[in-house]
PDB file of N, CA and C in Angstrom:
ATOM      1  N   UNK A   1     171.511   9.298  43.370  1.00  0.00           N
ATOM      2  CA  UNK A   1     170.917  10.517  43.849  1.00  0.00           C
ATOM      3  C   UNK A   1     170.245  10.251  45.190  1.00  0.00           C
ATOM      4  N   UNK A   2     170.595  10.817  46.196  1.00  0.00           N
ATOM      5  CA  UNK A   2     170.163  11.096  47.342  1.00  0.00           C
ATOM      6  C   UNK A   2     168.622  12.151  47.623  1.00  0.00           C
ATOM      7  N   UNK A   3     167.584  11.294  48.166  1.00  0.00           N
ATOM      8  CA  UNK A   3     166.568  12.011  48.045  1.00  0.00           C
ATOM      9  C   UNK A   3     166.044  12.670  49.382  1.00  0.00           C
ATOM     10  N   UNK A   4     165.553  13.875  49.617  1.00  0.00           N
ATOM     11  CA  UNK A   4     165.743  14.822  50.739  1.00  0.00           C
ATOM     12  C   UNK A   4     165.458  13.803  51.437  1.00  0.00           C
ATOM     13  N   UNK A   5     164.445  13.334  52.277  1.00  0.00           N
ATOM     14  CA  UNK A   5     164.346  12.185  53.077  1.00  0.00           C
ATOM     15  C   UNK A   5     165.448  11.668  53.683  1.00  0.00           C
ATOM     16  N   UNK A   6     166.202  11.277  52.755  1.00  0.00           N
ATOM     17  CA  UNK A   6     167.244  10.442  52.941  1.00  0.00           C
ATOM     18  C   UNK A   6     168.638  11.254  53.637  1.00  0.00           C
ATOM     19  N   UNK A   7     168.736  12.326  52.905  1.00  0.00           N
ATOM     20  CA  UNK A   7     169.451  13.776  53.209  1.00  0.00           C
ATOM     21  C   UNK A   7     169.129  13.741  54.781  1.00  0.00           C
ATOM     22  N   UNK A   8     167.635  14.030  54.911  1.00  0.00           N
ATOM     23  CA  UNK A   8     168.226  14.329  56.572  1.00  0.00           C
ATOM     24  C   UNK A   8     167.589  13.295  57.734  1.00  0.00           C
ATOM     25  N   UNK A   9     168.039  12.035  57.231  1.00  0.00           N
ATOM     26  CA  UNK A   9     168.617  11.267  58.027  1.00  0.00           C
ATOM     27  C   UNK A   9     169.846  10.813  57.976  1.00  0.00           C
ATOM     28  N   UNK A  10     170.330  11.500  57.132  1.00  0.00           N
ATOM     29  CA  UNK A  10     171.967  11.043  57.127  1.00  0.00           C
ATOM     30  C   UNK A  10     172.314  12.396  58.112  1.00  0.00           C
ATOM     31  N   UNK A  11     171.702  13.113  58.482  1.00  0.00           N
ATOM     32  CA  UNK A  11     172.364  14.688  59.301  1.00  0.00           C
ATOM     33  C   UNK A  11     172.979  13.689  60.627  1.00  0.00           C
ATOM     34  N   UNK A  12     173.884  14.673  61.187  1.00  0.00           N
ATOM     35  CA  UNK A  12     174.546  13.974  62.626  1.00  0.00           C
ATOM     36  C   UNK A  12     173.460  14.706  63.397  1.00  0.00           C
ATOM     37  N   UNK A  13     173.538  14.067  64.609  1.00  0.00           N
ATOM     38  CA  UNK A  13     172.451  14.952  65.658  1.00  0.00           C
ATOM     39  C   UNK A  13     172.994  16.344  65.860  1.00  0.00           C
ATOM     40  N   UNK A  14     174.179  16.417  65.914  1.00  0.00           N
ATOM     41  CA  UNK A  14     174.643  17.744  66.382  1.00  0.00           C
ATOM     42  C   UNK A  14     173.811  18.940  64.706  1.00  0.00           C
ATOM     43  N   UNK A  15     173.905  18.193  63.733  1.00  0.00           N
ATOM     44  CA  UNK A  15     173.259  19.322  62.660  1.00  0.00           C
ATOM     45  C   UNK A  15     171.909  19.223  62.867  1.00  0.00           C
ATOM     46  N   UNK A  16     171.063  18.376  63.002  1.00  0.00           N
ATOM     47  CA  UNK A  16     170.128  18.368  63.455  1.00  0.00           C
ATOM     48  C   UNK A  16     169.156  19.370  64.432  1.00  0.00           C
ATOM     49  N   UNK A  17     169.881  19.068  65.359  1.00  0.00           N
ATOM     50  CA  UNK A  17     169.731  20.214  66.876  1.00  0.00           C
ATOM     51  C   UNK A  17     170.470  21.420  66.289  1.00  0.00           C
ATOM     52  N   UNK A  18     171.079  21.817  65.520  1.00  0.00           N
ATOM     53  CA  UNK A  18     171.443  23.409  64.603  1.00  0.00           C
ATOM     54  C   UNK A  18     170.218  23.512  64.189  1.00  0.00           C
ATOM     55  N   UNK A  19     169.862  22.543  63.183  1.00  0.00           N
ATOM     56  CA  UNK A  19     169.225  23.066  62.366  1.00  0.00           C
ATOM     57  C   UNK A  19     167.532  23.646  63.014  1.00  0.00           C
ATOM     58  N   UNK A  20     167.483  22.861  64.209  1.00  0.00           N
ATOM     59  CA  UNK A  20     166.178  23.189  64.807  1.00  0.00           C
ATOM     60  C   UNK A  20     165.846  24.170  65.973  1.00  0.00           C
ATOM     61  N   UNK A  21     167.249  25.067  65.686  1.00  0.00           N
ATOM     62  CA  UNK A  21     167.658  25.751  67.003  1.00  0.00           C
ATOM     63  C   UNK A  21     167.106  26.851  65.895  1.00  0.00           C
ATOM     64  N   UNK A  22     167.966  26.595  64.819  1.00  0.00           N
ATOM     65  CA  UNK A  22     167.835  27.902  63.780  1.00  0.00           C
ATOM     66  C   UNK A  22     166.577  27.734  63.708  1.00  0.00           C
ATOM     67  N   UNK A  23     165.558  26.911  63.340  1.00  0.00           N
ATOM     68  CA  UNK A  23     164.366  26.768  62.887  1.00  0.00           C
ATOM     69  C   UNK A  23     163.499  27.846  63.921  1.00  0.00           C
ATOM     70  N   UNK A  24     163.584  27.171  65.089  1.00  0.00           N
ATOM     71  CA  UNK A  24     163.043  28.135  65.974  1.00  0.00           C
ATOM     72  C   UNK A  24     163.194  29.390  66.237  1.00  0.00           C
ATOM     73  N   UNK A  25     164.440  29.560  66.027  1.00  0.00           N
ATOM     74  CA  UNK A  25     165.612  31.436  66.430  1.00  0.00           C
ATOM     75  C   UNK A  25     164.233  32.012  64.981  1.00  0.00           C
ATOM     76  N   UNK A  26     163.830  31.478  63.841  1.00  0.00           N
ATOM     77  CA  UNK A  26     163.271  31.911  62.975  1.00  0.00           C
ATOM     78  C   UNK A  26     161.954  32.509  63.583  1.00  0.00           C
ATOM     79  N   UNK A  27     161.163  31.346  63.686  1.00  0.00           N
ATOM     80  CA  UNK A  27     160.041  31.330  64.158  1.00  0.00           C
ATOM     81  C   UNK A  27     159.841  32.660  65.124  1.00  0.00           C
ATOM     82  N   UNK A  28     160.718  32.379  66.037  1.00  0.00           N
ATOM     83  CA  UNK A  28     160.269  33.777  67.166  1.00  0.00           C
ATOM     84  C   UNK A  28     160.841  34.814  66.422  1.00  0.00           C
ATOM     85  N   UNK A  29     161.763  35.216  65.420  1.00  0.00           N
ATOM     86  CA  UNK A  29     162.036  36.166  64.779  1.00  0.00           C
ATOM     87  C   UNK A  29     160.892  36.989  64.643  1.00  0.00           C
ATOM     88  N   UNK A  30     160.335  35.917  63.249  1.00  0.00           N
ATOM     89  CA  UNK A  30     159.025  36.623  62.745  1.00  0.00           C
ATOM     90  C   UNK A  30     157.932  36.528  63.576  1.00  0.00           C
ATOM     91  N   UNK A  31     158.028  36.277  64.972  1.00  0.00           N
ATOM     92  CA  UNK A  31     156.875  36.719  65.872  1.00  0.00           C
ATOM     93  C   UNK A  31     157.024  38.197  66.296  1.00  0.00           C
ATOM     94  N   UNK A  32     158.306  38.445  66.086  1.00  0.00           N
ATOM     95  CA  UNK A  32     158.560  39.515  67.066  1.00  0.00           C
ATOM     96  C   UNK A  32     158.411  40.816  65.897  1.00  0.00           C
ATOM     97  N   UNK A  33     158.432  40.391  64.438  1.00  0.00           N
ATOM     98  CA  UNK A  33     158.131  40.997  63.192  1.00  0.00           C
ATOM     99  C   UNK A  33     156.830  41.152  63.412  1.00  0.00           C
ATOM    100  N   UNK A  34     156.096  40.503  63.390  1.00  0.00           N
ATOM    101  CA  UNK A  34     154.304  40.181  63.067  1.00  0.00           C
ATOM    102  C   UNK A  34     154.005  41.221  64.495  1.00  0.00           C
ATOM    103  N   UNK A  35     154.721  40.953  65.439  1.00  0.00           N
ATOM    104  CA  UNK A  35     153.998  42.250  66.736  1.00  0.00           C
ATOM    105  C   UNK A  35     154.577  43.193  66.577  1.00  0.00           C
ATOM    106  N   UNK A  36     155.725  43.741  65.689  1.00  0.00           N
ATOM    107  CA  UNK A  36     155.268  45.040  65.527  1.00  0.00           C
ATOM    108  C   UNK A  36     154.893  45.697  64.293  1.00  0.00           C
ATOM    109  N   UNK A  37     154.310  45.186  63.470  1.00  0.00           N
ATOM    110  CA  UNK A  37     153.425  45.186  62.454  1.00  0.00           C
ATOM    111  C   UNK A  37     152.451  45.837  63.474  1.00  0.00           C
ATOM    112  N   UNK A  38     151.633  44.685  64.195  1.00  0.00           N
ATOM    113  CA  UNK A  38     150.320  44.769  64.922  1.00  0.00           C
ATOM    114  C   UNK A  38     150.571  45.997  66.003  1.00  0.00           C
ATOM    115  N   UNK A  39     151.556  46.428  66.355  1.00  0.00           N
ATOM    116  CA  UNK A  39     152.101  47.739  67.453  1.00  0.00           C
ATOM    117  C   UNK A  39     151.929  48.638  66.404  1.00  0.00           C
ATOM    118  N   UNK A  40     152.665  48.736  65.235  1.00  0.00           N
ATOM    119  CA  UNK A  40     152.727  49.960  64.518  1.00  0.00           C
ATOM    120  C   UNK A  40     151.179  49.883  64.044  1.00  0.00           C
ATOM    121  N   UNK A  41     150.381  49.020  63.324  1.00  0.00           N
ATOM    122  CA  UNK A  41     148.847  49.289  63.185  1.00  0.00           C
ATOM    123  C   UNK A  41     148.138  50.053  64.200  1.00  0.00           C
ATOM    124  N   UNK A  42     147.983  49.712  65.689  1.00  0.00           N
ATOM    125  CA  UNK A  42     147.451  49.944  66.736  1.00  0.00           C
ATOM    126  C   UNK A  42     147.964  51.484  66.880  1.00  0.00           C
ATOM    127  N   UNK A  43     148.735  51.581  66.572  1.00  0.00           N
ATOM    128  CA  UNK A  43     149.439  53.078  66.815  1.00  0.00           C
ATOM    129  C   UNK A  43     148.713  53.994  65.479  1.00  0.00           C
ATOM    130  N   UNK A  44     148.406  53.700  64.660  1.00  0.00           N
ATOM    131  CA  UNK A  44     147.991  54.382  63.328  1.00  0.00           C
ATOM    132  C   UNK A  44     147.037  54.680  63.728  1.00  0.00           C
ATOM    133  N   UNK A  45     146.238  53.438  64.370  1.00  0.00           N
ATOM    134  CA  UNK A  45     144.880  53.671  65.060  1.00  0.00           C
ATOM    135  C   UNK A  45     144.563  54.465  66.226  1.00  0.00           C
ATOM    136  N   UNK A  46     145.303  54.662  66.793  1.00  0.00           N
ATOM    137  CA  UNK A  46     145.787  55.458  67.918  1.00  0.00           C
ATOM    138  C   UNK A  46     145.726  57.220  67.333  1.00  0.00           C
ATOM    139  N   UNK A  47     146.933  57.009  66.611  1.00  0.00           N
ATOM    140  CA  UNK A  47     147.188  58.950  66.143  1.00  0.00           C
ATOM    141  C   UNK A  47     145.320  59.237  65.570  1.00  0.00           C
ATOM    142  N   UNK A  48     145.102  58.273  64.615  1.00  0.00           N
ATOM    143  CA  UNK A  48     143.762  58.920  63.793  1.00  0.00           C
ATOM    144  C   UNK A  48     142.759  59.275  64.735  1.00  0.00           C
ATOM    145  N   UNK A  49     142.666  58.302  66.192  1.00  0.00           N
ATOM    146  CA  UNK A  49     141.723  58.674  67.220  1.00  0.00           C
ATOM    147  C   UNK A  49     141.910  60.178  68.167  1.00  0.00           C
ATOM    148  N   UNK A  50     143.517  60.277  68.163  1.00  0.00           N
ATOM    149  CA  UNK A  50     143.734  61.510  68.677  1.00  0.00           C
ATOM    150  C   UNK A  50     143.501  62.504  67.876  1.00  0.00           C
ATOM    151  N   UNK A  51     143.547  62.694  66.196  1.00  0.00           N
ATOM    152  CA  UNK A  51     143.402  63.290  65.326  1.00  0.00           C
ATOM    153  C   UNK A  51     142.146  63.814  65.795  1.00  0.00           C
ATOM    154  N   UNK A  52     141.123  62.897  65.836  1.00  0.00           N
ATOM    155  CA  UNK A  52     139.569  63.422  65.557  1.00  0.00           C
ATOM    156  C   UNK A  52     139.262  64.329  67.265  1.00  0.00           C
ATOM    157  N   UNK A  53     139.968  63.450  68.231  1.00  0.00           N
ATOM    158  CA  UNK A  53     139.911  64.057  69.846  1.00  0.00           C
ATOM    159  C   UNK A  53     140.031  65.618  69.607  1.00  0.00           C
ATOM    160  N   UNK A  54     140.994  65.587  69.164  1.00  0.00           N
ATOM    161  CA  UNK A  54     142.044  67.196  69.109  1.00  0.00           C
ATOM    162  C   UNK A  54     140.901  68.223  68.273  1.00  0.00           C
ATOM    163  N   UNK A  55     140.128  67.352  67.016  1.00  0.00           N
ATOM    164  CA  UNK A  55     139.593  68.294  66.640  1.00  0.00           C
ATOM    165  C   UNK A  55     138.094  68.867  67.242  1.00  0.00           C
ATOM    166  N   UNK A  56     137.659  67.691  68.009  1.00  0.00           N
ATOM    167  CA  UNK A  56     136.092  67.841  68.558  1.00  0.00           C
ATOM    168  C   UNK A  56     136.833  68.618  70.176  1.00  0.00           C
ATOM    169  N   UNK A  57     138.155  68.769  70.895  1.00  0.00           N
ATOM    170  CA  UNK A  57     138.340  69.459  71.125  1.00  0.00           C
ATOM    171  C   UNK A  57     138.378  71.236  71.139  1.00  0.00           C
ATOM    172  N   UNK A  58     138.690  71.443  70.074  1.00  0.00           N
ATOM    173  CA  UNK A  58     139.161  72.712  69.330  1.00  0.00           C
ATOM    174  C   UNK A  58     137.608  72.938  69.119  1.00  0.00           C
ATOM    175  N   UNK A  59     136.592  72.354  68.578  1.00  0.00           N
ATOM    176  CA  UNK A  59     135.516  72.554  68.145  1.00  0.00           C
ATOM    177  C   UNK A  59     134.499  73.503  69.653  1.00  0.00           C
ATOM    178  N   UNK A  60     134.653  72.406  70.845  1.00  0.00           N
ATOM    179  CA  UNK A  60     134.271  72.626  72.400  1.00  0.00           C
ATOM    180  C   UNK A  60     134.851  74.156  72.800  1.00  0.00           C
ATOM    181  N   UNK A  61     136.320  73.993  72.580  1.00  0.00           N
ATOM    182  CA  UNK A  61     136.817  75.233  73.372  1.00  0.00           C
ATOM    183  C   UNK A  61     136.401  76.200  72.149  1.00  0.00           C
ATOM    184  N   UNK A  62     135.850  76.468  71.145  1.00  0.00           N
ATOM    185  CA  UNK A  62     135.285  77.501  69.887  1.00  0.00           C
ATOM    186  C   UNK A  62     133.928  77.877  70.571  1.00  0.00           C
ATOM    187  N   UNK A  63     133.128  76.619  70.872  1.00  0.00           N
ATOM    188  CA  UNK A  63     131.969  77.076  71.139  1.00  0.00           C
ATOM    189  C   UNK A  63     131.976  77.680  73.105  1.00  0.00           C
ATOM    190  N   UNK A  64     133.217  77.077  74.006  1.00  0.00           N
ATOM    191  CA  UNK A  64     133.311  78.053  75.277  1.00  0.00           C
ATOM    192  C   UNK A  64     133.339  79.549  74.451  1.00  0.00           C
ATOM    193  N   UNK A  65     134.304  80.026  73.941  1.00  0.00           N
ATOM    194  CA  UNK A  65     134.712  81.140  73.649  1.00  0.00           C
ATOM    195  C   UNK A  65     133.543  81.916  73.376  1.00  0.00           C
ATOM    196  N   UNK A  66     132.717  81.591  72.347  1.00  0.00           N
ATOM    197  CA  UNK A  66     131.446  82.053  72.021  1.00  0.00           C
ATOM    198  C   UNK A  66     130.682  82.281  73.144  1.00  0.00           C
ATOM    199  N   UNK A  67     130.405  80.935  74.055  1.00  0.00           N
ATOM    200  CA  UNK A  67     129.314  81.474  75.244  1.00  0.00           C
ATOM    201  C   UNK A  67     130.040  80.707  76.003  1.00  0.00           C
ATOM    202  N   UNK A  68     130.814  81.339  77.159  1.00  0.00           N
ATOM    203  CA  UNK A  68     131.320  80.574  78.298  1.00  0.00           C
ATOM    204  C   UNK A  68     129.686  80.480  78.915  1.00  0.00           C
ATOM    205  N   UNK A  69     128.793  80.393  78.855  1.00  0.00           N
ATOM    206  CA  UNK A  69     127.879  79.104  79.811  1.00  0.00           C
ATOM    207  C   UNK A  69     127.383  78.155  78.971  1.00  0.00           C
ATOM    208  N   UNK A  70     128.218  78.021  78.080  1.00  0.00           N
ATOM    209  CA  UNK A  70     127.458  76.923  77.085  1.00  0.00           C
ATOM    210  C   UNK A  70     127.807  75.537  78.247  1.00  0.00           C
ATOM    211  N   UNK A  71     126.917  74.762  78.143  1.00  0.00           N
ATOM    212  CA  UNK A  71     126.998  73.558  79.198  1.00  0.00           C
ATOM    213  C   UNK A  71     127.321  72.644  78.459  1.00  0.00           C
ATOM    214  N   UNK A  72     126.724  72.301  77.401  1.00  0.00           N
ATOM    215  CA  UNK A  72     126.728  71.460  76.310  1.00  0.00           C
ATOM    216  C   UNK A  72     128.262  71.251  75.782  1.00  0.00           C
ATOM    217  N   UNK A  73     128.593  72.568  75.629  1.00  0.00           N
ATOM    218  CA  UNK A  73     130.288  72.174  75.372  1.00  0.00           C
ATOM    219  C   UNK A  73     131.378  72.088  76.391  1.00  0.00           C
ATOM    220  N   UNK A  74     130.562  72.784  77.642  1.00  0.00           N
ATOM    221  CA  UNK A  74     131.748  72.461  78.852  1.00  0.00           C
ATOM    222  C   UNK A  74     131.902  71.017  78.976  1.00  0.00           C
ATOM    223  N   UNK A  75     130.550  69.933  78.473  1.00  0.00           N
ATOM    224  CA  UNK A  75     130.767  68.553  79.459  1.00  0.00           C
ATOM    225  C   UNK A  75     131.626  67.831  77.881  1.00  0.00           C
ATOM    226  N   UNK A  76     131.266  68.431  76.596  1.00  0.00           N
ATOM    227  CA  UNK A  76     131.724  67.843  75.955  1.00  0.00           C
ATOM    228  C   UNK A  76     133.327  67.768  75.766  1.00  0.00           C
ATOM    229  N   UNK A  77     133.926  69.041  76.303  1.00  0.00           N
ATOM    230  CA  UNK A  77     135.417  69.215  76.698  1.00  0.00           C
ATOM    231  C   UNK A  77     135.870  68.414  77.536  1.00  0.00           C
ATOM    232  N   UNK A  78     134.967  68.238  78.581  1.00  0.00           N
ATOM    233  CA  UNK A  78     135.530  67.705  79.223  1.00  0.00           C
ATOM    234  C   UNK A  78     135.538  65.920  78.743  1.00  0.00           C
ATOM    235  N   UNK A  79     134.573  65.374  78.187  1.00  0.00           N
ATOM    236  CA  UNK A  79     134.763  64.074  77.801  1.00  0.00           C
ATOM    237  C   UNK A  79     135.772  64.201  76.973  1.00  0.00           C
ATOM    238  N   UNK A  80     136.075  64.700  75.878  1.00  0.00           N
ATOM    239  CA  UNK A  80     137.333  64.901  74.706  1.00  0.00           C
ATOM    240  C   UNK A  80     138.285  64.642  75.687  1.00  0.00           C
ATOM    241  N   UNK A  81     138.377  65.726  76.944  1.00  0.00           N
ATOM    242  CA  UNK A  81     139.969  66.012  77.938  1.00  0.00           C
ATOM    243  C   UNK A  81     140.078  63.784  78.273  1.00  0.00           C
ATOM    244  N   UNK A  82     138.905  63.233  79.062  1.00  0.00           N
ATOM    245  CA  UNK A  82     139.004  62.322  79.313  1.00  0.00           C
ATOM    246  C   UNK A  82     139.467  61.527  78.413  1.00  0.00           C
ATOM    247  N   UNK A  83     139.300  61.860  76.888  1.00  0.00           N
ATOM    248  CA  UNK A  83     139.251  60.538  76.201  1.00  0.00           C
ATOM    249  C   UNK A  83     140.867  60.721  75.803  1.00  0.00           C
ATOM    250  N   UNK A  84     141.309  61.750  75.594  1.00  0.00           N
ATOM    251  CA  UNK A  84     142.569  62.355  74.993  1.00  0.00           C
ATOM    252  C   UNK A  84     143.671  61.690  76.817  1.00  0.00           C
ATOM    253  N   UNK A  85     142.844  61.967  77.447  1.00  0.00           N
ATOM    254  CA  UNK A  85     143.733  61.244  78.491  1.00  0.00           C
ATOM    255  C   UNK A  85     144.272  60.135  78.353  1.00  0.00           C
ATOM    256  N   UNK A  86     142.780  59.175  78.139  1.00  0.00           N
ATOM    257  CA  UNK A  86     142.827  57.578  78.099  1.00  0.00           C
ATOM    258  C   UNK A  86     144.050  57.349  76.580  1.00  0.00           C
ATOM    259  N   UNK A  87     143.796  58.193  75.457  1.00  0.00           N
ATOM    260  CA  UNK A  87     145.161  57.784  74.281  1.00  0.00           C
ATOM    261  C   UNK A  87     146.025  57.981  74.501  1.00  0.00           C
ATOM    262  N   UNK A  88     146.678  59.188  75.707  1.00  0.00           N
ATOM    263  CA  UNK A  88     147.954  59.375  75.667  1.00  0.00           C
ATOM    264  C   UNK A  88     148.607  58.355  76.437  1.00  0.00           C
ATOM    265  N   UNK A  89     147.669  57.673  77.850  1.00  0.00           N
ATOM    266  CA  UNK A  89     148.449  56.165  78.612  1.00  0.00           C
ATOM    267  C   UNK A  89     148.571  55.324  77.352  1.00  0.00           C
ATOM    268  N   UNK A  90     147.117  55.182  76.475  1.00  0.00           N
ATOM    269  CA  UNK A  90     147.400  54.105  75.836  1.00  0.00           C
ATOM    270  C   UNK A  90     148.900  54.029  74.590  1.00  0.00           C
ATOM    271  N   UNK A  91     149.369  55.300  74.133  1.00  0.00           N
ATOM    272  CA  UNK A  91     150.509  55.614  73.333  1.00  0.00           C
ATOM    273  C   UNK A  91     151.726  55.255  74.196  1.00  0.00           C
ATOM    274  N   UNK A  92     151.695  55.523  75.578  1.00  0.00           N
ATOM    275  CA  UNK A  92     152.523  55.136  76.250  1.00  0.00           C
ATOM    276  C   UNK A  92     152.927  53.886  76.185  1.00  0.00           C
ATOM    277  N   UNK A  93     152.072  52.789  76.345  1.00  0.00           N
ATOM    278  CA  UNK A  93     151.837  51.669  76.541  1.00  0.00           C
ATOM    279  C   UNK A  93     152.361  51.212  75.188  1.00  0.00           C
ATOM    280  N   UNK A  94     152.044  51.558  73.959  1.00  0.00           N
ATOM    281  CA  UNK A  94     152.712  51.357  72.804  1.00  0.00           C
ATOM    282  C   UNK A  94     153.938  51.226  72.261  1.00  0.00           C
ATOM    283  N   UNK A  95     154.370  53.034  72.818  1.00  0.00           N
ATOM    284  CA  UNK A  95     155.850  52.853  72.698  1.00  0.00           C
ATOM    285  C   UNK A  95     156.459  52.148  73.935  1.00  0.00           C
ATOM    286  N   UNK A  96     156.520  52.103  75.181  1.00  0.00           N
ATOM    287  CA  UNK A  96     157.339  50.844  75.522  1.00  0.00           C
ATOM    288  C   UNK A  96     156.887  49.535  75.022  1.00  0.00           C
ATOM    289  N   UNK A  97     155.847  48.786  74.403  1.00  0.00           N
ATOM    290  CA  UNK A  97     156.124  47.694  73.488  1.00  0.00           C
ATOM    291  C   UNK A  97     156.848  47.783  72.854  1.00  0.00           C
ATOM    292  N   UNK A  98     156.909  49.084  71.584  1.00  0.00           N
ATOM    293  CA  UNK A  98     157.311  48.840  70.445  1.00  0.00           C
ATOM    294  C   UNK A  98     159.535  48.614  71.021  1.00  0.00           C
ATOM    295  N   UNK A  99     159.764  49.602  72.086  1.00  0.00           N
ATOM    296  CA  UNK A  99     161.225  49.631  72.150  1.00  0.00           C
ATOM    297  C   UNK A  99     161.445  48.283  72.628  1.00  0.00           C
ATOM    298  N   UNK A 100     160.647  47.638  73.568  1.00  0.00           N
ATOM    299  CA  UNK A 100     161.106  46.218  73.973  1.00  0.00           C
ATOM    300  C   UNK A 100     161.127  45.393  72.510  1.00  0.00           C
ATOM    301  N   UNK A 101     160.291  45.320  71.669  1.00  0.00           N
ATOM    302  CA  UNK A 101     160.079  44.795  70.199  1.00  0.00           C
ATOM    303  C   UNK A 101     161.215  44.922  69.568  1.00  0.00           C
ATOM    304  N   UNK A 102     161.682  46.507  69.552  1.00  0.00           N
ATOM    305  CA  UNK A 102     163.154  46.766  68.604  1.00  0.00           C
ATOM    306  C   UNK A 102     164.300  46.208  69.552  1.00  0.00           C
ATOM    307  N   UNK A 103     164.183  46.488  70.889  1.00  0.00           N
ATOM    308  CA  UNK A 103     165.635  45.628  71.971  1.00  0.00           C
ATOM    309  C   UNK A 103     165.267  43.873  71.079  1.00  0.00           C
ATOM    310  N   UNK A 104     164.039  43.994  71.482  1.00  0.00           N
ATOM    311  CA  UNK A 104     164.170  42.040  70.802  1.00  0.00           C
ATOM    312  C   UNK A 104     164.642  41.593  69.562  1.00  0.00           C
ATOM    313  N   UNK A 105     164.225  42.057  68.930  1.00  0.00           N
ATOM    314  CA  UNK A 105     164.661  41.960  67.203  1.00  0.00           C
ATOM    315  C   UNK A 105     166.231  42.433  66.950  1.00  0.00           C
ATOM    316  N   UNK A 106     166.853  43.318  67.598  1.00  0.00           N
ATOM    317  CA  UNK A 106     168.121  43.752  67.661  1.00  0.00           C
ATOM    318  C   UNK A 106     168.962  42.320  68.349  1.00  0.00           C
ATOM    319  N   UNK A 107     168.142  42.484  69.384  1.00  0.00           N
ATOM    320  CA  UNK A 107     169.370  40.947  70.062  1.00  0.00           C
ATOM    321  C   UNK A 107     169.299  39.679  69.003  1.00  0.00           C
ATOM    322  N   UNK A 108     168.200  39.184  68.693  1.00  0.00           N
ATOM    323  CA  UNK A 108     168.405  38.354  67.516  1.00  0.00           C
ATOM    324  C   UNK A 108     169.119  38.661  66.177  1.00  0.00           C
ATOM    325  N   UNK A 109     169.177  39.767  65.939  1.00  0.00           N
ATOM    326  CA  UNK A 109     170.277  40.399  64.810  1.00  0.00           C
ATOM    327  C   UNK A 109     171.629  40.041  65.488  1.00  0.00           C
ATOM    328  N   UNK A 110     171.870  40.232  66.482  1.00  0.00           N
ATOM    329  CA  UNK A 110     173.246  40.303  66.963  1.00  0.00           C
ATOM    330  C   UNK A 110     173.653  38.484  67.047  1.00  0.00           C
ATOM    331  N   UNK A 111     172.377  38.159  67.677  1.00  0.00           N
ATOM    332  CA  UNK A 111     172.889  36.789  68.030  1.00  0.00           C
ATOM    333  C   UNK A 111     173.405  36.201  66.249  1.00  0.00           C
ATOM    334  N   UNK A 112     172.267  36.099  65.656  1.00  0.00           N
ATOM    335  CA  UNK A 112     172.249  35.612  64.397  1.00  0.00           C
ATOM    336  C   UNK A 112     173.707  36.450  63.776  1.00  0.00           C
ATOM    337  N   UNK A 113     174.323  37.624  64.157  1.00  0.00           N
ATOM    338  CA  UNK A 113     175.698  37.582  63.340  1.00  0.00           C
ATOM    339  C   UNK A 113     176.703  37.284  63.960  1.00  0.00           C
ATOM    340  N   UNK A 114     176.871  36.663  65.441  1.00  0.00           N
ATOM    341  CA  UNK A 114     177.279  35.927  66.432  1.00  0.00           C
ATOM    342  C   UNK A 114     177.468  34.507  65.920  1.00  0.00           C
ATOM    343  N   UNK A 115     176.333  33.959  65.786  1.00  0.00           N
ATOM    344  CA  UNK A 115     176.611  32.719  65.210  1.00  0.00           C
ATOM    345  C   UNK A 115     177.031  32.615  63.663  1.00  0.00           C
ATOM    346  N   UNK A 116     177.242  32.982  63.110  1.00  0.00           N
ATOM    347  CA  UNK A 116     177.821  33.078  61.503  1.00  0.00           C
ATOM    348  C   UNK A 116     179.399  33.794  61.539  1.00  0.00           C
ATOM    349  N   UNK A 117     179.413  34.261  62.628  1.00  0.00           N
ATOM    350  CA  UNK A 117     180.996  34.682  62.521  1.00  0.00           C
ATOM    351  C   UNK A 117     181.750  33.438  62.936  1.00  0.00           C
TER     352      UNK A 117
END
């Protein structure tokens, strides 16, 4: 009986350097898994922040309607408008991660049925 140890030092270099090519092709796989885990989280976090924007929005333009000189809700509209600004670059910024993420993970699908054919 041959004991793993022994197994792979009997490998030729050429399986060797496979096997550590694959090892790695792995490794960055599930990096590119684990960031968009962390893209799609950030994004959850994202909608729920626009969620609450939209509504302390709606809340501002209720109380213009009531008293267009309300001051109190003109500046608060306007911070909501700012902040709802700052999520929509930052969603931007998301989804082109996330499509470069799916181009990446796709080319390693391809490669990986590239090399098995």
């Amino acid at each position: 009986m041959i004991d793993s140890e022994q197994g792979r030092n009997d490998r030729s270099p050429r399986d060797a350097e496979a096997s550590r090519r694959s090892q790695a092709s792995a490794e960055a796989r599930q990096g590119l898994i684990l960031a968009m885990i962390d893209n799609n989280s950030r994004q959850l976090r994202l909608d729920s922040a626009r969620a609450g924007a939209d509504i302390e929005q709606a809340g501002a333009l209720r109380d213009l309607v009531r008293d267009p000189n309300d001051r109190d809700a003109a500046v608060r509209l306007e911070d909501v408008k700012r902040r709802i600004a700052i999520l929509e670059e930052e969603h931007g910024r998301l989804v082109t991660e996330r499509e470069w993420l799916n181009r990446s993970l796709m080319e390693f699908t391809e490669e990986a049925g590239g090399a098995l054919s």
